[in-house]
N, C-alpha and C. Protein backbone atom coordinates (compact mmCIF):
# COMPACT_ATOMS: atom_id res chain seq x y z
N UNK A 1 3.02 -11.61 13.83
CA UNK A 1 2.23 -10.76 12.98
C UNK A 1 3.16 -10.01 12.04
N UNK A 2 2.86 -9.98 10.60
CA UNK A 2 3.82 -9.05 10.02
C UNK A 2 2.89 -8.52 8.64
N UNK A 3 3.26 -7.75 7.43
CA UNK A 3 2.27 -7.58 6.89
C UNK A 3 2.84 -8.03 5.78
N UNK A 4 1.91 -8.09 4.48
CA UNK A 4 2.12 -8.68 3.46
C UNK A 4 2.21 -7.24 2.03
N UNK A 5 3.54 -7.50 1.57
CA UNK A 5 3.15 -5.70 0.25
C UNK A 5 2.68 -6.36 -1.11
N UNK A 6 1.49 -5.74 -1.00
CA UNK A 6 0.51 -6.31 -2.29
C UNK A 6 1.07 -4.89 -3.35
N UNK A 7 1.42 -3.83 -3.63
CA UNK A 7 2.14 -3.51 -4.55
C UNK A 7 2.98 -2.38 -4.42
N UNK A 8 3.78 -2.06 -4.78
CA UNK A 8 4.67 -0.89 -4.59
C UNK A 8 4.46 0.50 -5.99
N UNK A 9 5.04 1.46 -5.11
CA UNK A 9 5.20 2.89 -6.27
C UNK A 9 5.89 4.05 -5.81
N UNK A 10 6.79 4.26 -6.64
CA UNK A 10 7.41 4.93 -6.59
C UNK A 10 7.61 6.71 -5.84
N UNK A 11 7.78 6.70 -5.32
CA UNK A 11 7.58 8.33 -4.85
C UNK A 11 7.61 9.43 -5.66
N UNK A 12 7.76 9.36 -6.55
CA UNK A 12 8.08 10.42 -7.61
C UNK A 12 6.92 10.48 -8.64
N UNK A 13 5.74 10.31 -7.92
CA UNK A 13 4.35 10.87 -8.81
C UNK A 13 4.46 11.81 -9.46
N UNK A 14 3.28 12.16 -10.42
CA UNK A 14 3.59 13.97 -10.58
C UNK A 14 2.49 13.96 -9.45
N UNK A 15 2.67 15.65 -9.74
CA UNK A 15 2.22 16.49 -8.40
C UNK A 15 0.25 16.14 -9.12
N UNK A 16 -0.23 16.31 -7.44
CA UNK A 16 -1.98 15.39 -7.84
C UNK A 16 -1.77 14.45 -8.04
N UNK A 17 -0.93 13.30 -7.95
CA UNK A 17 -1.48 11.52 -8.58
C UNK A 17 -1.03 11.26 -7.44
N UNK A 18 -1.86 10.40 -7.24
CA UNK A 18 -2.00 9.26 -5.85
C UNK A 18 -2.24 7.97 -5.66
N UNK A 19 -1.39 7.32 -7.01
CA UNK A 19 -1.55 5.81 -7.64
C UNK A 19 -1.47 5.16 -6.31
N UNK A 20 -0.75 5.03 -5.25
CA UNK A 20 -0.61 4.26 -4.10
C UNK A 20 -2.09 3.98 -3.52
N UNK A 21 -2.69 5.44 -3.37
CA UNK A 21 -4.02 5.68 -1.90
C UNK A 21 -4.96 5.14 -3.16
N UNK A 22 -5.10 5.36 -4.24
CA UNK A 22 -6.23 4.94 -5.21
C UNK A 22 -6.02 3.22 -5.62
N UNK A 23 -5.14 2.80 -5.19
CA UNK A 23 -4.88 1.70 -5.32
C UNK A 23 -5.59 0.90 -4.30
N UNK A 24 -5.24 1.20 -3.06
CA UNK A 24 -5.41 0.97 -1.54
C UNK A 24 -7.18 0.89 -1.71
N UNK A 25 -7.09 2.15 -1.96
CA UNK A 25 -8.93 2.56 -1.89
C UNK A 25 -9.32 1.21 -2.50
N UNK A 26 -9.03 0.56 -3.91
CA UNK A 26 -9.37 -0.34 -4.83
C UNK A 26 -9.51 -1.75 -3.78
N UNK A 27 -8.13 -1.46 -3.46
CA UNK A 27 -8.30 -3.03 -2.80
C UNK A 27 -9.29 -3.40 -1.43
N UNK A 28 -9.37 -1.95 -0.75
CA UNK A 28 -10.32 -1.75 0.25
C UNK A 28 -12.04 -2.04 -0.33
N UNK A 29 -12.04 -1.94 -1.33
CA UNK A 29 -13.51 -1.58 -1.62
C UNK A 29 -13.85 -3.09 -1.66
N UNK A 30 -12.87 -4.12 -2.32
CA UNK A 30 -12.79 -5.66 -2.44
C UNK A 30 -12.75 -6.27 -0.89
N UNK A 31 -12.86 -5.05 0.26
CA UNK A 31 -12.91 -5.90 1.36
C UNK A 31 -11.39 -6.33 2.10
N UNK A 32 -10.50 -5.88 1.59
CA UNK A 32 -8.85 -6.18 2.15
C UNK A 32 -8.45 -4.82 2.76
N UNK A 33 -8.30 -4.93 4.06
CA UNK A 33 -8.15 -4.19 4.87
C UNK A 33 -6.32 -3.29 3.96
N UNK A 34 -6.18 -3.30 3.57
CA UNK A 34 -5.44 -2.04 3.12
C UNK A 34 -5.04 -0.85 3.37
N UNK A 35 -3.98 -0.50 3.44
CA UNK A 35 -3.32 1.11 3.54
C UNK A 35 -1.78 1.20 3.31
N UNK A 36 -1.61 2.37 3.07
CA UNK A 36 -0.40 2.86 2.41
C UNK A 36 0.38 3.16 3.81
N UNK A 37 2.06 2.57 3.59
CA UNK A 37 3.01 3.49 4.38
C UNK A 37 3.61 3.20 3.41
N UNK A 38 5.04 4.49 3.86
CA UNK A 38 6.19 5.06 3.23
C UNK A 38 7.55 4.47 3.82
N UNK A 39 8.01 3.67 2.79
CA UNK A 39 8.98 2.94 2.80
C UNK A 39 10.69 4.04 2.40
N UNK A 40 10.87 4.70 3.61
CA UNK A 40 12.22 5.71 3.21
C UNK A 40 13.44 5.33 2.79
N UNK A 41 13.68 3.95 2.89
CA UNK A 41 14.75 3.21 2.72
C UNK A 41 14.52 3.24 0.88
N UNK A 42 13.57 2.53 0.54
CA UNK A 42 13.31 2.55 -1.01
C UNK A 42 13.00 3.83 -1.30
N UNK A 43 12.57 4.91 -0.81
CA UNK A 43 11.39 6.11 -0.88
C UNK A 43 10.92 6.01 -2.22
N UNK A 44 9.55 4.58 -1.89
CA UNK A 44 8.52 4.26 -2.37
C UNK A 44 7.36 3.84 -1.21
N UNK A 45 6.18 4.06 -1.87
CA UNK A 45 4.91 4.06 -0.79
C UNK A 45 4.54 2.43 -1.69
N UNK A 46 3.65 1.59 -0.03
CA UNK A 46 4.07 0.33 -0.13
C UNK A 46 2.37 -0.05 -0.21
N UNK A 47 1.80 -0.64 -0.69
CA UNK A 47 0.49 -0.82 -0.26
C UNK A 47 0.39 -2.18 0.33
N UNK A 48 0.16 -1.83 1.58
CA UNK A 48 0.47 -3.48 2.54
C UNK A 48 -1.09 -4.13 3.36
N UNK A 49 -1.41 -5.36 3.65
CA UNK A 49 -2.56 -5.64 4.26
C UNK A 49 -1.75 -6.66 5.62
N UNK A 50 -1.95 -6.20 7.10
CA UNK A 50 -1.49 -6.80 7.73
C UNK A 50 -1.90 -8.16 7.92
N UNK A 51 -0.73 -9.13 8.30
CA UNK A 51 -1.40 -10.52 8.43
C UNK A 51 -1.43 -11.16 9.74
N UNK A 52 -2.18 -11.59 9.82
CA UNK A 52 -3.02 -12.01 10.96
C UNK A 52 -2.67 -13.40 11.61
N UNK A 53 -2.80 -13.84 12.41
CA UNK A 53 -2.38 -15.35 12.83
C UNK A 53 -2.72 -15.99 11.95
N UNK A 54 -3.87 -15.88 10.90
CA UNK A 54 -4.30 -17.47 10.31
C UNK A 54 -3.81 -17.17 8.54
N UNK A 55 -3.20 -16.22 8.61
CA UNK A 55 -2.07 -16.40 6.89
C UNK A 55 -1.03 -16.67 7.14
């Protein structure tokens, strides 16, 4: 099992923007299980959908 990063962004929003979670939300609404973690190594937030035995 591992997950797949459907897009990346930068940590350095301005303050209020939440391009990552509004992204996520987007792809969630299309039905793709979606969510954001924080990648500290890049410190960029990753928008990833885990993959499953059959991808």
């Amino acid at each position: 099992m591992g997950a797949k990063v459907l897009k990346r962004f930068g940590a350095g929003a301005p303050r209020g923007s939440w391009p990552a979670e509004e992204y996520a939300a987007a792809r969630r609404a299309e039905g793709k299980p979606a969510k954001v973690i924080m990648d500290l190594k890049s410190d960029a937030f990753l928008v990833v959908v885990v993959a499953g035995d059959d991808d």
